[in-house]
N, C-alpha and C. Protein backbone atom coordinates (compact mmCIF):
# COMPACT_ATOMS: atom_id res chain seq x y z
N UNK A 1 18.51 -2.70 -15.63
CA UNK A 1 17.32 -3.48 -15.36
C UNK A 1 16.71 -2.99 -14.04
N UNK A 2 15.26 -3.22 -13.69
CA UNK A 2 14.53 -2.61 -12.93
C UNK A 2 14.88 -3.64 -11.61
N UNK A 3 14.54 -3.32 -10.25
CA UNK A 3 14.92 -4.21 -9.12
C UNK A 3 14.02 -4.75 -8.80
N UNK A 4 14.19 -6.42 -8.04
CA UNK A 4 13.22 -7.16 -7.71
C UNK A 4 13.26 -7.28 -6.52
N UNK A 5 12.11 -7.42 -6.09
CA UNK A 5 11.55 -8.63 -5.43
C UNK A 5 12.97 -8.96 -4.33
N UNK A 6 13.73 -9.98 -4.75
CA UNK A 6 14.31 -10.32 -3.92
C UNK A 6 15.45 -9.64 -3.26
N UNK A 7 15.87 -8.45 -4.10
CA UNK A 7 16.81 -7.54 -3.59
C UNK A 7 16.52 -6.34 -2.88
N UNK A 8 15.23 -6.57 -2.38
CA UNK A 8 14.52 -5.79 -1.73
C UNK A 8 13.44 -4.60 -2.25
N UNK A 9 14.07 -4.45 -3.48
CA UNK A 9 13.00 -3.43 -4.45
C UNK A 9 13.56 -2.11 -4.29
N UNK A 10 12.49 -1.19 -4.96
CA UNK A 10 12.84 -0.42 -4.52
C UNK A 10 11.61 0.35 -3.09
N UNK A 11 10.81 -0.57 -2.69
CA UNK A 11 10.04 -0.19 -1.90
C UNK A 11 10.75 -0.73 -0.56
N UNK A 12 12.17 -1.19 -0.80
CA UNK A 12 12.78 -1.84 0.76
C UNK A 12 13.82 -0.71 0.79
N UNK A 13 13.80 0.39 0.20
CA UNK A 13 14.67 1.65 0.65
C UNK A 13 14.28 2.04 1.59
N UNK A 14 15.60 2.68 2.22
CA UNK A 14 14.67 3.18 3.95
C UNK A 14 14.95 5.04 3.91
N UNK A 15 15.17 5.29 2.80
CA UNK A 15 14.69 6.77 3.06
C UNK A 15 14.22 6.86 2.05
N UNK A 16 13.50 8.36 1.41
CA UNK A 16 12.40 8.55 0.40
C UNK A 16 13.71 9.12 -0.52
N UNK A 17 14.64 9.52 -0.38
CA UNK A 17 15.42 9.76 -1.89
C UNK A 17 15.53 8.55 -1.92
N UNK A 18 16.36 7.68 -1.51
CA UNK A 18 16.30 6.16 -2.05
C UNK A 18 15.83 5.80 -3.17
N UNK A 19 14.39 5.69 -2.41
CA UNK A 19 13.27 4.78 -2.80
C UNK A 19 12.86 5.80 -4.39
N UNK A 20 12.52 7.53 -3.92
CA UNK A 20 12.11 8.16 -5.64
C UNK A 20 13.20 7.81 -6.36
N UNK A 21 14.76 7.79 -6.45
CA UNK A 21 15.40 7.24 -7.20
C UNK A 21 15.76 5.65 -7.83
N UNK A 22 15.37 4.85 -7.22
CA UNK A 22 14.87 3.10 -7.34
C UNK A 22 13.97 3.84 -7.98
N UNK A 23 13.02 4.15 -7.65
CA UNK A 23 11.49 4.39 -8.50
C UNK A 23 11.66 4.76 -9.86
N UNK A 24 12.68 5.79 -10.23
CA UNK A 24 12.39 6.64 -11.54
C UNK A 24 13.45 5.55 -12.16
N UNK A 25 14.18 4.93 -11.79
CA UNK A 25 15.06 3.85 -12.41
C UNK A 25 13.83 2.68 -12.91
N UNK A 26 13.51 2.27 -12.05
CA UNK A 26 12.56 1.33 -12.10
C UNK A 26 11.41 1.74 -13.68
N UNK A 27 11.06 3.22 -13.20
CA UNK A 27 9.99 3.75 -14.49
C UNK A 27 10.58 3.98 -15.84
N UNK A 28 12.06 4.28 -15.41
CA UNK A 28 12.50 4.23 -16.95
C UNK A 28 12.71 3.10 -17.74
N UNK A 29 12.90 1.74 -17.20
CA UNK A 29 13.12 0.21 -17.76
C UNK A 29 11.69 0.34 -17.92
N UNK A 30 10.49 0.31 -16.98
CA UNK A 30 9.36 -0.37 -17.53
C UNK A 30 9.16 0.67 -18.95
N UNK A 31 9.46 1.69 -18.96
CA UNK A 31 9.04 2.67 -20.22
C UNK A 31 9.34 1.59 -21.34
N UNK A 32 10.31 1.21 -21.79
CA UNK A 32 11.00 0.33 -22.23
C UNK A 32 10.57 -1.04 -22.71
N UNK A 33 10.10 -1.60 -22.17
CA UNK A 33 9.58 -2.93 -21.96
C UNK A 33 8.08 -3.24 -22.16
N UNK A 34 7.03 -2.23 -21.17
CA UNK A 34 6.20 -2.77 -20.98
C UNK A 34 5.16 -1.78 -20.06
N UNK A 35 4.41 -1.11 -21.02
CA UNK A 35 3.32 -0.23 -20.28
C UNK A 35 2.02 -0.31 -19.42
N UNK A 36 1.69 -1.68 -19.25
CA UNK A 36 0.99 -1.86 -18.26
C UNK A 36 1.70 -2.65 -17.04
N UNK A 37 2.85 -2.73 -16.99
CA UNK A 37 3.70 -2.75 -15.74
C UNK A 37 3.85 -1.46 -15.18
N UNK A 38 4.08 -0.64 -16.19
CA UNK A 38 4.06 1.01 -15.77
C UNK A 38 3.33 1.40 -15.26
N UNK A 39 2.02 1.48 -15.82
CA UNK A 39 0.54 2.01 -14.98
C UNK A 39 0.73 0.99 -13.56
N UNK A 40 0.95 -0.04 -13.40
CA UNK A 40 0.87 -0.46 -12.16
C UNK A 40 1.60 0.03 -11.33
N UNK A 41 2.78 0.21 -11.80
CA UNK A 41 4.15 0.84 -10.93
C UNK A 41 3.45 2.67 -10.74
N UNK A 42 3.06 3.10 -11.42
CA UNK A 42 2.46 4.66 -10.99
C UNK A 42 1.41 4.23 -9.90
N UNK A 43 0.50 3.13 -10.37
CA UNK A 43 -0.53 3.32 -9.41
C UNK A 43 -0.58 2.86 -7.93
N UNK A 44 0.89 1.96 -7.58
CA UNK A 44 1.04 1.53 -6.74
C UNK A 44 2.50 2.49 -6.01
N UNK A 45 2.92 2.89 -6.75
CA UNK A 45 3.98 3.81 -6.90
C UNK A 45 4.12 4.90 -5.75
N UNK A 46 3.08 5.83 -6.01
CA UNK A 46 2.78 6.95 -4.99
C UNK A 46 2.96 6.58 -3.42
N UNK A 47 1.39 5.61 -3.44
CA UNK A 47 1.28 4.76 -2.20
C UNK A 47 2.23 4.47 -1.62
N UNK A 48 3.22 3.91 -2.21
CA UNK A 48 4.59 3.08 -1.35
C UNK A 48 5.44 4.26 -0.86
N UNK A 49 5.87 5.21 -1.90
CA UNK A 49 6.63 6.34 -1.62
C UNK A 49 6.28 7.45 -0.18
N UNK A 50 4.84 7.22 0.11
CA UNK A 50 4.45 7.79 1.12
C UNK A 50 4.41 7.40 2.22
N UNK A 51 4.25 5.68 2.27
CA UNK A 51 4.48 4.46 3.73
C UNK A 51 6.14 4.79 3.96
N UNK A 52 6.82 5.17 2.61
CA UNK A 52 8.04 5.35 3.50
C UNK A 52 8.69 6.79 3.69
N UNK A 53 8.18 7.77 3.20
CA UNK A 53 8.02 9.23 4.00
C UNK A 53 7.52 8.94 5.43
N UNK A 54 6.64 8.28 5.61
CA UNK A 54 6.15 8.26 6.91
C UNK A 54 7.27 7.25 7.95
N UNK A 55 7.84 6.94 7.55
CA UNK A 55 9.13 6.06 8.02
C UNK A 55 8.48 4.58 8.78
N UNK A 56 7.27 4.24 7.96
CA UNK A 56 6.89 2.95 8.28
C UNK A 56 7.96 1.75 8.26
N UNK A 57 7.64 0.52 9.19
CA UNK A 57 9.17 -0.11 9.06
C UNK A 57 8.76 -1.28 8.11
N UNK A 58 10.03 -1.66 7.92
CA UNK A 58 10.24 -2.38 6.52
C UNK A 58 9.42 -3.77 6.36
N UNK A 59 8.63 -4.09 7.27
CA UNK A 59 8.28 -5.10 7.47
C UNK A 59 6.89 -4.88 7.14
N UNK A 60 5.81 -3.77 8.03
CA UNK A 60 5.09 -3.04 7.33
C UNK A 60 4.78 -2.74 5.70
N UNK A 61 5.74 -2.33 5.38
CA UNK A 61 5.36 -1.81 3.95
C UNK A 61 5.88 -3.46 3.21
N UNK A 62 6.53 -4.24 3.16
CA UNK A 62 6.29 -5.67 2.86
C UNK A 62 4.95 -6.14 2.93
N UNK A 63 4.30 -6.34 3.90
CA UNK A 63 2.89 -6.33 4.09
C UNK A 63 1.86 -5.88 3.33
N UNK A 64 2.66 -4.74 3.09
CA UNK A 64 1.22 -3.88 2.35
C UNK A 64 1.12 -4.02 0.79
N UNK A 65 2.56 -4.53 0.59
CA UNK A 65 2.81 -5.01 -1.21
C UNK A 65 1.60 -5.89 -1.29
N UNK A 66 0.67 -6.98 -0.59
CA UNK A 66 -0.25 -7.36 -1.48
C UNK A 66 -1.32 -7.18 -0.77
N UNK A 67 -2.34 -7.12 -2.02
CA UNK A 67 -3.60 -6.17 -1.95
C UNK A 67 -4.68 -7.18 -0.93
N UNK A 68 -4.32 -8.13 -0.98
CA UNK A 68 -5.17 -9.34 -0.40
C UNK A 68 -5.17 -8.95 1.01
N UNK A 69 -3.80 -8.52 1.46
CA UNK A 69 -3.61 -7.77 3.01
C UNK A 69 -4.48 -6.38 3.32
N UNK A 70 -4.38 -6.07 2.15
CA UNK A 70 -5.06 -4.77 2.45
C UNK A 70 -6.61 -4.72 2.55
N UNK A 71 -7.10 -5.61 1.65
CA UNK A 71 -8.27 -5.92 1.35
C UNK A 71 -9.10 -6.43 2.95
N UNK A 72 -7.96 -7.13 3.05
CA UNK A 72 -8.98 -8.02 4.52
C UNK A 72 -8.89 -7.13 5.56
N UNK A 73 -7.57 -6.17 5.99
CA UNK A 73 -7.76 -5.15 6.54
C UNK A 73 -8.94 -4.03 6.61
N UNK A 74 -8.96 -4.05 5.44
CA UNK A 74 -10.13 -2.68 5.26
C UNK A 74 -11.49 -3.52 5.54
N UNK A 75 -11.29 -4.69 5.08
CA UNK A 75 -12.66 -5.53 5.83
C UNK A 75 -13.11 -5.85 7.39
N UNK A 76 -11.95 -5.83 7.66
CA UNK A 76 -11.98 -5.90 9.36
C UNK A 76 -12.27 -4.56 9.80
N UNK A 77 -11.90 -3.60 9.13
CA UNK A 77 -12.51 -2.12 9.56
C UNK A 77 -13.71 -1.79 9.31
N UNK A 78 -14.72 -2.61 8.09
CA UNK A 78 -15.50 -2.06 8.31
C UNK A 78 -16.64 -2.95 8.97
N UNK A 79 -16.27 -4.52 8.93
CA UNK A 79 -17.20 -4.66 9.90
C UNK A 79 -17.16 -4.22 11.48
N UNK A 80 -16.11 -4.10 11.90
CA UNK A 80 -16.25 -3.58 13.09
C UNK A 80 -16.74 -2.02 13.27
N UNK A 81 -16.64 -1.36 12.25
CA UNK A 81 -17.74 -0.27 12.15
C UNK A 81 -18.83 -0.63 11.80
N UNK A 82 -19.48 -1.81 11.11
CA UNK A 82 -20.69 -1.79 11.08
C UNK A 82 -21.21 -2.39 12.78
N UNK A 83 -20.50 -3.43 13.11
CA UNK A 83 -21.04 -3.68 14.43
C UNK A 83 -21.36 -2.45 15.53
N UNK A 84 -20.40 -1.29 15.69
CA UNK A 84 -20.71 -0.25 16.50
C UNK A 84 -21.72 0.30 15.63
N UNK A 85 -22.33 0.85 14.82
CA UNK A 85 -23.24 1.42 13.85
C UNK A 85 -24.60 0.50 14.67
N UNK A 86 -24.28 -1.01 14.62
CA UNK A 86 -25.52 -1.93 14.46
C UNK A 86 -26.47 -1.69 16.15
N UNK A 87 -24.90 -1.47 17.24
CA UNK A 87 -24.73 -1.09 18.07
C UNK A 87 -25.87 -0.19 18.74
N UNK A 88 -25.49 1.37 18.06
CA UNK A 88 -25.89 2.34 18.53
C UNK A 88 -27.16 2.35 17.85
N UNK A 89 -27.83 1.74 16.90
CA UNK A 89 -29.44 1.71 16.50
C UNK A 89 -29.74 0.55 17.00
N UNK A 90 -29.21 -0.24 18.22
CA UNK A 90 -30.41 -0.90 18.76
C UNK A 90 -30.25 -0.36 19.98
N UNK A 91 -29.21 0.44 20.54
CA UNK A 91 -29.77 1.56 21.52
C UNK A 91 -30.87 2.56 21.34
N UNK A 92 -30.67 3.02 20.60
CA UNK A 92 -31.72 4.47 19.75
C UNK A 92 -32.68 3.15 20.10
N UNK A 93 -32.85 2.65 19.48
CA UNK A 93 -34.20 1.63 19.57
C UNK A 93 -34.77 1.52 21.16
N UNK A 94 -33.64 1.08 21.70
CA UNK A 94 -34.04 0.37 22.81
C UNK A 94 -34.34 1.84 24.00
N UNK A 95 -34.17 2.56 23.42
CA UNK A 95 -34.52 3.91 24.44
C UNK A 95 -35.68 4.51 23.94
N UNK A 96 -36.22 4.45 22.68
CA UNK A 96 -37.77 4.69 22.02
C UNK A 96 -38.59 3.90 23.15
């Protein structure tokens, strides 16, 4: 059976053989079971395998399991790029 959630997953491995081996374990049960668990597990799959190549800590990549985190993140990035953007054209302005 594939690992959950509470046993840490296989995205709570702390090195990348670990975690690609949890992974291909993991892909061979969903083969099994249930193919749009699969496509999720590929599409979320990569992503994770690379937060922990990068030796992000475990607490981090917990975080990043839901998209709602990520979402508001990338929102906070871009308004604060739009504010510097909004920024520098009412300089340009204000120097016309």
């Amino acid at each position: 059976m594939g690992s959950s959630k509470e046993d840490g997953g296989w995205y709570g491995s702390t090195t990348l053989v670990m975690a690609t081996l949890e992974f291909k374990r993991l892909r061979d049960w969903l083969k099994e079971i249930n193919y749009e668990a699969l496509d999720s597990l590929y599409e979320r799959g990569t992503e994770t395998l690379i937060v922990i190549e990068l030796q992000a800590s475990k607490e981090l990549r917990k975080s990043l399991l839901s998209t709602n985190q990520i979402a508001r993140w990338v929102a906070a990035a871009l308004l604060g790029s739009e504010k510097i953007y909004v920024q520098s054209v009412e300089l340009s302005l204000y120097k016309l």
